[in-house]
Protein backbone atom coordinates (compact mmCIF):
# COMPACT_ATOMS: atom_id res chain seq x y z
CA UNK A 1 -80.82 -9.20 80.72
CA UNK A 2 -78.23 -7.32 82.59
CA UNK A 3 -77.96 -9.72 85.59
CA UNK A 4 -78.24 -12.65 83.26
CA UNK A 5 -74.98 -11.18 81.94
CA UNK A 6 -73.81 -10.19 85.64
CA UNK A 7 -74.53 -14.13 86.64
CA UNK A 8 -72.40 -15.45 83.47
CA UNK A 9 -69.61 -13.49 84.30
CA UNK A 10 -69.58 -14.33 88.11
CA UNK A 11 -69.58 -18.12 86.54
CA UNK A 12 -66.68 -17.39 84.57
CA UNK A 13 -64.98 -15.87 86.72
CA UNK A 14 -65.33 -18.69 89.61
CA UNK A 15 -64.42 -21.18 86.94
CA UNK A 16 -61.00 -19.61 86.11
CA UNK A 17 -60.03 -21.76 88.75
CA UNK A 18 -55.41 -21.29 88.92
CA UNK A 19 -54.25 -24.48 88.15
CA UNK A 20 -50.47 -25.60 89.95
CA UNK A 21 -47.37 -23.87 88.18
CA UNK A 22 -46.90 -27.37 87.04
CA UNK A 23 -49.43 -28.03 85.16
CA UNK A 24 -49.44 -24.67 83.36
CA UNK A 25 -46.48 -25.03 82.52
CA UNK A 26 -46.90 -29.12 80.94
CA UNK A 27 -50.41 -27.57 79.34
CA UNK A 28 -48.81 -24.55 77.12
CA UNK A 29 -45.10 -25.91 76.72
CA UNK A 30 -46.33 -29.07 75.05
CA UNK A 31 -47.36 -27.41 71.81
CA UNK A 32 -44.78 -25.11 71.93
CA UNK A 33 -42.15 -28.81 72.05
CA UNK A 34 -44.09 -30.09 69.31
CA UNK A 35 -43.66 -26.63 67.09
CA UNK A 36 -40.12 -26.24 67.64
CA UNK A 37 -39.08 -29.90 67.41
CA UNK A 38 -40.36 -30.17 63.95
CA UNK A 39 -38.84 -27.45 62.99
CA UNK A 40 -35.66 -28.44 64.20
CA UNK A 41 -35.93 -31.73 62.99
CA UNK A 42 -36.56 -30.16 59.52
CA UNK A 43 -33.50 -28.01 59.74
CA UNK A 44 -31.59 -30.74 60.82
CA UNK A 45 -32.39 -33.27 57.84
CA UNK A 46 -32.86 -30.79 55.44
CA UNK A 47 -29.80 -32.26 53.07
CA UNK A 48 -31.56 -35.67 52.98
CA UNK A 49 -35.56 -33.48 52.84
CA UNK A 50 -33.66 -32.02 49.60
CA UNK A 51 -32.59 -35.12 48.02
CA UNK A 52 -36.37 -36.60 48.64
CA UNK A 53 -38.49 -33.99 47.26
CA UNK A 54 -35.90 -31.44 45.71
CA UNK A 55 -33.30 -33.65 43.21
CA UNK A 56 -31.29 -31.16 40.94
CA UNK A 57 -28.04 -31.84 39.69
CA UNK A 58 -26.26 -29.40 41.64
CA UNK A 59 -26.58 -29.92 45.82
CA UNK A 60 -26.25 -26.40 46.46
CA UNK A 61 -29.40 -25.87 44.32
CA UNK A 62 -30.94 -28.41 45.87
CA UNK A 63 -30.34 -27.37 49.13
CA UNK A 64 -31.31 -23.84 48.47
CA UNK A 65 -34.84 -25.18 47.31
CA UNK A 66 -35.32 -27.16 50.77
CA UNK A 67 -34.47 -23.99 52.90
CA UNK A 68 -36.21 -22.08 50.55
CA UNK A 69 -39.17 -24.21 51.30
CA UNK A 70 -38.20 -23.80 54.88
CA UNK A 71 -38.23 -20.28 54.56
CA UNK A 72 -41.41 -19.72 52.57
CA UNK A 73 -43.12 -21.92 55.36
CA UNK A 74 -42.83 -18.84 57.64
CA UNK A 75 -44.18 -16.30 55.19
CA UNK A 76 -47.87 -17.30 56.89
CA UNK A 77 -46.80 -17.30 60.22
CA UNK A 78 -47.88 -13.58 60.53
CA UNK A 79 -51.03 -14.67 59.17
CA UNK A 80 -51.43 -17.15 61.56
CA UNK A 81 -50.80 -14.72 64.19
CA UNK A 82 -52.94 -12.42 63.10
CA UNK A 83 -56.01 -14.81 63.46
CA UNK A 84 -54.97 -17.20 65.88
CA UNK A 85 -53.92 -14.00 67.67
CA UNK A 86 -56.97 -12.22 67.59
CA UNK A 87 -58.92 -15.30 68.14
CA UNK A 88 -57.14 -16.14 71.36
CA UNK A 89 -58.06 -12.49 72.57
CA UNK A 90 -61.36 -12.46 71.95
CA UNK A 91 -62.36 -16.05 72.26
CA UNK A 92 -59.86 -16.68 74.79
CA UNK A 93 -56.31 -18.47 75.03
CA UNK A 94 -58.04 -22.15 75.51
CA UNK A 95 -59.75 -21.91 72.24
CA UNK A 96 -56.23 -20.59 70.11
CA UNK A 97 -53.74 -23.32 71.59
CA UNK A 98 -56.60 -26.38 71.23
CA UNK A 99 -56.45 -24.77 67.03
CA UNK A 100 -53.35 -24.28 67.20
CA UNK A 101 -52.03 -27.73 68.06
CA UNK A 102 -54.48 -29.50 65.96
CA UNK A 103 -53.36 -27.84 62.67
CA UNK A 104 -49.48 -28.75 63.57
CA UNK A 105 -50.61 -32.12 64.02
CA UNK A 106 -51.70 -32.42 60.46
CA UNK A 107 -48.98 -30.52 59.00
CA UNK A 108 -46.64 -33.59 60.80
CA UNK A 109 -48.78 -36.19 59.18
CA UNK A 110 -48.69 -34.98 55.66
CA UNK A 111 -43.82 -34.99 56.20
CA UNK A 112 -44.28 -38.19 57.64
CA UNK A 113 -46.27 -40.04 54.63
CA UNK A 114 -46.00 -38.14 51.69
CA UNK A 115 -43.79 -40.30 48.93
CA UNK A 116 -40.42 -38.53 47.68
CA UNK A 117 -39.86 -37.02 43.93
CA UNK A 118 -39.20 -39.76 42.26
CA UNK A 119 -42.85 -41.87 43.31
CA UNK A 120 -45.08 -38.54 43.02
CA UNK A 121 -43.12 -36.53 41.11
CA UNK A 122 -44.20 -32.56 41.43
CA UNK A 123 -46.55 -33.19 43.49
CA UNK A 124 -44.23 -34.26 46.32
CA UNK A 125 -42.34 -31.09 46.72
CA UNK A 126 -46.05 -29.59 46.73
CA UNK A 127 -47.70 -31.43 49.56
CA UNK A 128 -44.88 -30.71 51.40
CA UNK A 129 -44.30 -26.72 50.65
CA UNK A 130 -48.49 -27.19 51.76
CA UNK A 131 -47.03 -29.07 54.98
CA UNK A 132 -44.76 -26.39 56.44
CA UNK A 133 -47.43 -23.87 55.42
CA UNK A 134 -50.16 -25.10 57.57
CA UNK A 135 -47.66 -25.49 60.73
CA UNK A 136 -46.58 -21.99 59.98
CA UNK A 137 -49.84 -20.92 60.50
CA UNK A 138 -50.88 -23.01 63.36
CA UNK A 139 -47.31 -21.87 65.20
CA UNK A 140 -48.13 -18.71 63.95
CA UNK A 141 -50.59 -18.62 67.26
CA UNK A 142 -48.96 -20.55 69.47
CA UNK A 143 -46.17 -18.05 71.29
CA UNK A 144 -48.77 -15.01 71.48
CA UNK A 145 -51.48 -17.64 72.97
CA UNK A 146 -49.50 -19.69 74.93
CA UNK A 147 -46.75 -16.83 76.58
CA UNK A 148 -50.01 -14.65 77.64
CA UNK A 149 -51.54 -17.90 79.44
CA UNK A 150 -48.68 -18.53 81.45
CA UNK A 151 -48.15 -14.61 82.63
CA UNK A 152 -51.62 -13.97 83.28
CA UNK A 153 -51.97 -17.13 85.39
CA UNK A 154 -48.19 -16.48 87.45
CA UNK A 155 -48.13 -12.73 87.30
CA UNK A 156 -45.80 -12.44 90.11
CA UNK A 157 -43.71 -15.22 88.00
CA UNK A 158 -43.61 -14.15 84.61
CA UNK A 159 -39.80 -13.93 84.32
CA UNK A 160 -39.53 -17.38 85.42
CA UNK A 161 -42.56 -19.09 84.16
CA UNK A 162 -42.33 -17.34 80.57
CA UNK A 163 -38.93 -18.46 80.69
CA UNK A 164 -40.07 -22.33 80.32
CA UNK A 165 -41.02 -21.10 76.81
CA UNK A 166 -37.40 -20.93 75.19
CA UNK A 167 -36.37 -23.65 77.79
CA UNK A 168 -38.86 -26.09 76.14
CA UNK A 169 -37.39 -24.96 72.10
CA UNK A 170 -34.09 -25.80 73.68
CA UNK A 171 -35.43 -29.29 75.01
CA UNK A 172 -37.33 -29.45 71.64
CA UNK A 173 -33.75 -28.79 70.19
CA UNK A 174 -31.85 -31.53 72.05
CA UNK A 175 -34.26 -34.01 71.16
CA UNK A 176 -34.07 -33.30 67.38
CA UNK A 177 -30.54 -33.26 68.17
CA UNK A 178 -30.77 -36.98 69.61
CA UNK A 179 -32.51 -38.11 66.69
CA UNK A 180 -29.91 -36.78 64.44
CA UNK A 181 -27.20 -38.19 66.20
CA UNK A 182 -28.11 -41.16 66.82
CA UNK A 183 -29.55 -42.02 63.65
CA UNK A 184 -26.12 -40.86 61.90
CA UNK A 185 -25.00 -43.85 63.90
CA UNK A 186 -27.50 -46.28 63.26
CA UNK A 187 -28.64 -45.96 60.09
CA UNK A 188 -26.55 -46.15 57.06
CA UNK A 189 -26.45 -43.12 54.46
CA UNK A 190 -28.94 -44.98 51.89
CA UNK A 191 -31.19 -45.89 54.74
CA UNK A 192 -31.35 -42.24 56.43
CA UNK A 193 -32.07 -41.14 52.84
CA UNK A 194 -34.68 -43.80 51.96
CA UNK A 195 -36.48 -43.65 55.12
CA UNK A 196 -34.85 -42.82 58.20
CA UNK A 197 -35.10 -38.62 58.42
CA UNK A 198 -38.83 -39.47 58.39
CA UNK A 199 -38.77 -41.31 61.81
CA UNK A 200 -38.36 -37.63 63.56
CA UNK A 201 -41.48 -36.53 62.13
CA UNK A 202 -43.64 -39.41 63.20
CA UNK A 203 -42.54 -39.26 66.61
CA UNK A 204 -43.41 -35.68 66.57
CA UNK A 205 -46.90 -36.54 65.55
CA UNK A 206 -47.44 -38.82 68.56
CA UNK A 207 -46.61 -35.77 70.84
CA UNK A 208 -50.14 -33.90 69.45
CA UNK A 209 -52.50 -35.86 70.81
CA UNK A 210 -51.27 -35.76 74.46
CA UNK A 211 -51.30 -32.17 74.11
CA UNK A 212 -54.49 -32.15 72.44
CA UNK A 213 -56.09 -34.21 75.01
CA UNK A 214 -54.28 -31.82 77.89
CA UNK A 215 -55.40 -28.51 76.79
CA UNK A 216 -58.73 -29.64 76.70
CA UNK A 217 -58.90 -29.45 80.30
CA UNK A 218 -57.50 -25.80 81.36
CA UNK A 219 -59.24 -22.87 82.52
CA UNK A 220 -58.75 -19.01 81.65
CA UNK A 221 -56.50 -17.05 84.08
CA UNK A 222 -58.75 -14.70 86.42
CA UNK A 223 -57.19 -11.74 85.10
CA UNK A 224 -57.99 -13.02 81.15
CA UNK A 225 -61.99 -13.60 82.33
CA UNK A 226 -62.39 -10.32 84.14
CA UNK A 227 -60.85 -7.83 81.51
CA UNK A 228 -62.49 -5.60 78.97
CA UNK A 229 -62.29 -7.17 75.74
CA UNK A 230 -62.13 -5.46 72.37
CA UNK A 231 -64.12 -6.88 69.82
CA UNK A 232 -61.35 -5.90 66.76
CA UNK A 233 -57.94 -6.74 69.03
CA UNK A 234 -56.58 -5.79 65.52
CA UNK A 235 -57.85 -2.42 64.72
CA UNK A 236 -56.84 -1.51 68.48
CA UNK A 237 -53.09 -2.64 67.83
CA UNK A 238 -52.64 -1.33 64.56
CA UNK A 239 -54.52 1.95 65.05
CA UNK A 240 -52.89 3.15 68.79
CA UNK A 241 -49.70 0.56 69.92
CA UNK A 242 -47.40 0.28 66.71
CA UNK A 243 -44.74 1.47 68.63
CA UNK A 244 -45.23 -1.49 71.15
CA UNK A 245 -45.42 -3.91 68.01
CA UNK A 246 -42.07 -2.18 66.47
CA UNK A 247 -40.34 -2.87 70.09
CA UNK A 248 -41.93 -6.64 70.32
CA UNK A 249 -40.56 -7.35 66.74
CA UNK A 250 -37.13 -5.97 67.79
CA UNK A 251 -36.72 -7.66 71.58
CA UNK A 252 -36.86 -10.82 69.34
CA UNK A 253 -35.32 -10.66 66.46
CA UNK A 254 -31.47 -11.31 67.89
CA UNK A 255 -32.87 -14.51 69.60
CA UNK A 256 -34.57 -15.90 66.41
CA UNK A 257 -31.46 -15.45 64.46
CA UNK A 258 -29.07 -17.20 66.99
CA UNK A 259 -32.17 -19.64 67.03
CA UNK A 260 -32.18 -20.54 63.60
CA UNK A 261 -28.72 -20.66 63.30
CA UNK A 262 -28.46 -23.63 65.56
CA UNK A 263 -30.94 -25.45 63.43
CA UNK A 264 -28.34 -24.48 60.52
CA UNK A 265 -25.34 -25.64 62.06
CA UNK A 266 -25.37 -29.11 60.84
CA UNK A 267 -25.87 -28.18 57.56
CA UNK A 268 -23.04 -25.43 57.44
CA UNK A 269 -20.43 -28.10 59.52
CA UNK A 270 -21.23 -30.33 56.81
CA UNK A 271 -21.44 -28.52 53.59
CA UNK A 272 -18.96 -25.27 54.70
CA UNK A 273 -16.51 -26.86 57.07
CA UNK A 274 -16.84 -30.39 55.86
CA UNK A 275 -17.14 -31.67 59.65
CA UNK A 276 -18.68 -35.37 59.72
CA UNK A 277 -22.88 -35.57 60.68
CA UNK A 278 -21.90 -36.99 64.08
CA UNK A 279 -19.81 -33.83 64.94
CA UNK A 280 -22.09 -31.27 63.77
CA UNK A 281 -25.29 -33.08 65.37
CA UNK A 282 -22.87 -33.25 68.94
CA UNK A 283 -22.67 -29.80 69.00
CA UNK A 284 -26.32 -29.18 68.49
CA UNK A 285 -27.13 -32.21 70.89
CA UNK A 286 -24.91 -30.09 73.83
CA UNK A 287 -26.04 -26.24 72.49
CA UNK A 288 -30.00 -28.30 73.39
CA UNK A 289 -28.59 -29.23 76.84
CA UNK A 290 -27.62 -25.65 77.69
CA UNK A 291 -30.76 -24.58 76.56
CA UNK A 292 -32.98 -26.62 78.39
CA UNK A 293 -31.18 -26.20 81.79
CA UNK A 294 -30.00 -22.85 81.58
CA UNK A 295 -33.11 -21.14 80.30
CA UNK A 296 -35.40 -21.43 83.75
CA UNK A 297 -32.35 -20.81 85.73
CA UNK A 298 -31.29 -17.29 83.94
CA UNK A 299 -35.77 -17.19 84.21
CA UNK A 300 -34.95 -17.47 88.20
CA UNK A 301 -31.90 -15.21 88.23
CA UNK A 302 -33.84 -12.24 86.54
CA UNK A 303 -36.28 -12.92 89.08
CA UNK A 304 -34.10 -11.48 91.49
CA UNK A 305 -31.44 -9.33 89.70
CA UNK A 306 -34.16 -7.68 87.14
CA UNK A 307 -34.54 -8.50 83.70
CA UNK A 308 -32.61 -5.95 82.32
CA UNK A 309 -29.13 -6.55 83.29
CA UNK A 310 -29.28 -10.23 81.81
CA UNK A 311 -30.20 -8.67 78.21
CA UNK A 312 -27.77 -5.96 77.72
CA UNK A 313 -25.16 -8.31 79.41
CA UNK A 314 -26.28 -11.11 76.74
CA UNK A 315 -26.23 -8.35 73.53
CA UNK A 316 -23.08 -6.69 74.24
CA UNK A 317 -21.38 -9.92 74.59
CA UNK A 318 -22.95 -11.32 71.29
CA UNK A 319 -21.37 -8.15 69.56
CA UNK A 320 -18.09 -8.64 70.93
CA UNK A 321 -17.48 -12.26 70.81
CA UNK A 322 -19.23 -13.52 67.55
CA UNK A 323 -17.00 -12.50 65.02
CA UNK A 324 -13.79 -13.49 66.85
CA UNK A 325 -15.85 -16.53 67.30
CA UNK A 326 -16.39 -17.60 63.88
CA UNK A 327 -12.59 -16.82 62.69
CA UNK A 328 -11.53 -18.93 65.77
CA UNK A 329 -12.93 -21.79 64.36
CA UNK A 330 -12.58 -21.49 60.53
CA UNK A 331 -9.09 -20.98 60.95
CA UNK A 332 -9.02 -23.51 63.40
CA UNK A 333 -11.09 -26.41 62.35
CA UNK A 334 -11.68 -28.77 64.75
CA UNK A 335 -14.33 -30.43 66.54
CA UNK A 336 -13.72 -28.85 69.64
CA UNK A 337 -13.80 -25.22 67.87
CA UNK A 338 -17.42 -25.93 66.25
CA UNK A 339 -18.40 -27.51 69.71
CA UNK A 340 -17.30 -23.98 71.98
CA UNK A 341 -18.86 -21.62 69.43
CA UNK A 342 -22.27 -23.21 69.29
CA UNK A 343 -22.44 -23.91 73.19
CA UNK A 344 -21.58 -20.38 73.41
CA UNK A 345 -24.28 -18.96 71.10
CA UNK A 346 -26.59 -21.41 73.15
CA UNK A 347 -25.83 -19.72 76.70
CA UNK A 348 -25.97 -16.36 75.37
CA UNK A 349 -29.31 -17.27 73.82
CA UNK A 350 -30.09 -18.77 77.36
CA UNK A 351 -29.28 -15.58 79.09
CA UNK A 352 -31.60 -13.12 76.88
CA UNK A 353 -34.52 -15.24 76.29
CA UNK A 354 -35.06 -15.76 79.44
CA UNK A 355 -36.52 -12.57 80.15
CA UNK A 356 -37.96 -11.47 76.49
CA UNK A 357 -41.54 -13.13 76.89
CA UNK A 358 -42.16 -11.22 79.87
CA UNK A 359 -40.71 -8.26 78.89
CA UNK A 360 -43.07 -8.60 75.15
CA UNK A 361 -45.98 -9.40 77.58
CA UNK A 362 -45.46 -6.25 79.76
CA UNK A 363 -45.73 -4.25 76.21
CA UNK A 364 -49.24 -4.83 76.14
CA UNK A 365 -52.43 -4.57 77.42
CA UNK A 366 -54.33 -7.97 78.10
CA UNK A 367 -56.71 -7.07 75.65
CA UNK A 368 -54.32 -7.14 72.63
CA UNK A 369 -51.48 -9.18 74.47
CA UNK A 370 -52.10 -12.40 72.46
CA UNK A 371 -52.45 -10.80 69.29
CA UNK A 372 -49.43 -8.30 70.03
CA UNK A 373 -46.90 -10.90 71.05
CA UNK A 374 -48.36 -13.27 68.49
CA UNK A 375 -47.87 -10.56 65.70
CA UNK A 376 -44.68 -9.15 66.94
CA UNK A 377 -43.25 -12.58 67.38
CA UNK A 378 -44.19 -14.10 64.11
CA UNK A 379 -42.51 -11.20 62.27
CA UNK A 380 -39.20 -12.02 64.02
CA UNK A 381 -39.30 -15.41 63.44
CA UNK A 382 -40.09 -14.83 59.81
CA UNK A 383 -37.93 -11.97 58.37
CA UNK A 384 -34.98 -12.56 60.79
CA UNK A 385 -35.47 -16.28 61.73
CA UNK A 386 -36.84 -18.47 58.79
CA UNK A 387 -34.86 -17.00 55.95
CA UNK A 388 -31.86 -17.11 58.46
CA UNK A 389 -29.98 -20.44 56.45
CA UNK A 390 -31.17 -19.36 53.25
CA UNK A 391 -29.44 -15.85 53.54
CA UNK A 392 -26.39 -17.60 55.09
CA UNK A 393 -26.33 -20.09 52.75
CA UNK A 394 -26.54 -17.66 49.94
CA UNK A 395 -23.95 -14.99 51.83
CA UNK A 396 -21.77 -17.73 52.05
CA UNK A 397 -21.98 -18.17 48.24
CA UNK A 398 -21.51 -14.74 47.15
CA UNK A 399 -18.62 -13.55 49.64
CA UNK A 400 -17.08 -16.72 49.47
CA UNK A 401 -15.95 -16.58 53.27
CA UNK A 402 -17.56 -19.16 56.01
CA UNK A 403 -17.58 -15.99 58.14
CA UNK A 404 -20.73 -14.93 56.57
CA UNK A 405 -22.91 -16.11 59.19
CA UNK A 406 -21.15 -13.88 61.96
CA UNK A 407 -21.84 -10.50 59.95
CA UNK A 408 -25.67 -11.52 59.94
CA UNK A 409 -25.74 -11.81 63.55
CA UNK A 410 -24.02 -9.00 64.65
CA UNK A 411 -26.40 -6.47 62.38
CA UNK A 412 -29.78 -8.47 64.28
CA UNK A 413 -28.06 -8.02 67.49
CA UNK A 414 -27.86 -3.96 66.99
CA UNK A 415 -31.31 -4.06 65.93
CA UNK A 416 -32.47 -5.97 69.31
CA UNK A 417 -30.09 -3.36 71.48
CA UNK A 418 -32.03 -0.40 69.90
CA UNK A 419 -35.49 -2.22 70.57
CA UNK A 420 -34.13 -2.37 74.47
CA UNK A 421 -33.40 0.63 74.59
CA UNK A 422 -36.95 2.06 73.30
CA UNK A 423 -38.58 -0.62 75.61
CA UNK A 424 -36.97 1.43 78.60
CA UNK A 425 -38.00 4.06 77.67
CA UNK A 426 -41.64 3.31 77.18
CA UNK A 427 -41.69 1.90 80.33
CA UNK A 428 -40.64 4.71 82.74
């Protein structure tokens, strides 16, 4: 029985076959496109997603219920990353991202044909509330799953490689971004509202099966097939690395924010600062441009400079600039002010998430390194990220200043700093 079990891991391990940076990078970004692009492009429509399924008399209200929707969507994501998580460690990463994908896919096909409010009444708010929850739990998996892939296949890469993740929200951004835009342009108001904001979502659909069909076709990194596994991932991370979970939450919880609040930006340029749809969706379209290029290169510079120095440059810039930022362009209101605040956001987030998937990944053992990024992720995204333009929406509202959102982002990026901090230490 023994050297039955001695042959079957000999297989596996001659199987785990490294495929070209390339197509790692294709196999696990894909999913991770289709993820953030939806929930971009839900963020970006979200006035005309509240109109559909949320009709009140008063847009604020309504408006509130659509992020609120948004928000609630990520309540699961832990959830999902506590399964998906623990699935990908003991079952391996090839089984999480193949569920993973598939259960995004039919979250995107229940947006794109469910009828509004007024043909299926409470229902329609409903199906769609049950929409965002099942792609909160299928993205619940994907960073922990995908992130550990690529480091464990490019170990001597990670900065760069685990990089492509944030490049690929930022491509996922500029593409929602293009929709926006050029649909503004297009498509008249009554049209976008009727019909148009759903054309987004079905072309996000399309992306699944590619990836689907893709990840069928990957192999387990070496270092994945010959480690000890654990049986209860779980019980291991809970009972003996909370710390490591505490600094994983805190590494991310500054880039969620400023995340988020790019998805927001059309909605407060519109609503706040009364900016036209094709202004705020410019800015957006150029803070995905930065994103997408700047990302891998900051991935290459930490390469050679170290990780660290790009992060605490990144935070203590975010600190000093943000607020001086934000009064910059509310008391001068022009497109050009809206348009240097957000690409500046966008490079700073370019410059410190370049190196926070590797740095999350080098918290944790490959045993528990799906289910510990995928955990420590997910709360991020969820407390700090999901909830981000519902609580500046509603601080907004109660101080009655358009600063708001600058006070929110200062407090996340102290909270990332100390997380730095204890990560240095832990490491020494």
């Amino acid at each position: 029985m023994s050297q039955i079990s001695t042959l079957k891991s000999i297989d596996a391990a001659q199987s785990a076959v490294k495929p070209s940076l390339t197509k790692t990078l294709f196999v696990t970004c894909i999913g991770n496109a289709l993820e953030w692009f939806d929930i971009a492009v839900y963020g970006f429509f979200a006035a005309y997603i509240a109109r559909a399924y949320f009709p009140t008399s008063d847009q604020t209200v309504s408006l509130l219920l659509a992020f609120g929707s948004f928000g609630v969507s990520f309540l699961i994501r832990p959830l999902g990353a506590i399964v998906l998580g623990a699935y990908a460690d003991r079952a391996g990463r090839k089984a999480s991202l193949l569920a993973s994908i598939s259960l995004m896919m039919v979250g995107s096909l229940l947006i794109v044909i469910t009828p509004s409010y007024a043909t299926l009444g409470l229902a329609a708010p409903l199906v769609i509330l049950l929409a965002r929850l099942i792609q909160g739990f299928s993205a619940g998996g994907e960073f922990g799953s995908s992130t550990a892939f690529l480091v464990e296949h490019f170990p001597e890469r990670k900065a760069y490689i685990a990089s492509w993740q944030f490049a690929t929200q930022g491509a996922s951004t500029l593409l929602a971004s293009a929709f926006g835009l050029g649909l503004s342009q297009w498509l008249s108001e009554t049209q976008l509202q009727d019909w148009g904001w759903r054309i987004p979502f079905a072309f996000g659909l399309l992306i699944g099966p590619v990836g689907l069909y893709i990840r069928r076709n990957i192999e387990e990194a070496e270092s994945f097939v010959k480690s000890d596994k654990t049986s209860s991932p779980l019980k291991t991370l809970f009972a003996s690395q909370k710390s490591l979970l505490c600094m994983a939450v805190g590494l991310m919880v500054v880039s969620t924010a400023i995340n988020y609040m790019l998805n927001y930006v059309p909605t407060y340029a519109t609503k706040t600062l009364h900016f036209s749809g094709q202004v705020a969706f410019t800015a957006t379209l150029l803070a995905g441009v930065i994103l997408t290029v700047a990302t891998p290169l900051m991935g290459l510079w930490a390469e050679k400079v170290g990780r660290l120095p790009l992060m605490w440059g990144a935070l203590v810039l975010l600190l000093v600039t943000i607020y001086p930022g934000f009064w910059l362009m509310t008391h001068y209101t022009t497109a050009s002010s809206l348009i240097a605040l957000v690409c500046w956001m966008a490079l700073l987030k370019s410059v410190y998430f370049s190196a926070v998937p590797s740095m999350m990944a080098d918290l944790f053992p490959v045993s528990t390194r799906a289910s510990g990024m995928a955990i420590g992720y997910n709360i991020a995204v969820t407390v700090f990220g999901g909830f981000a333009p519902f609580i500046c929406t509603l601080l907004i509202t109660a101080t009655g200043t358009s600063l708001a959102p600058s006070y929110y982002l200062m407090i996340v990026a102290l909270l990332s700093l100390w997380a730095l901090i204890k990560s240095q230490q832990s490491q020494r």
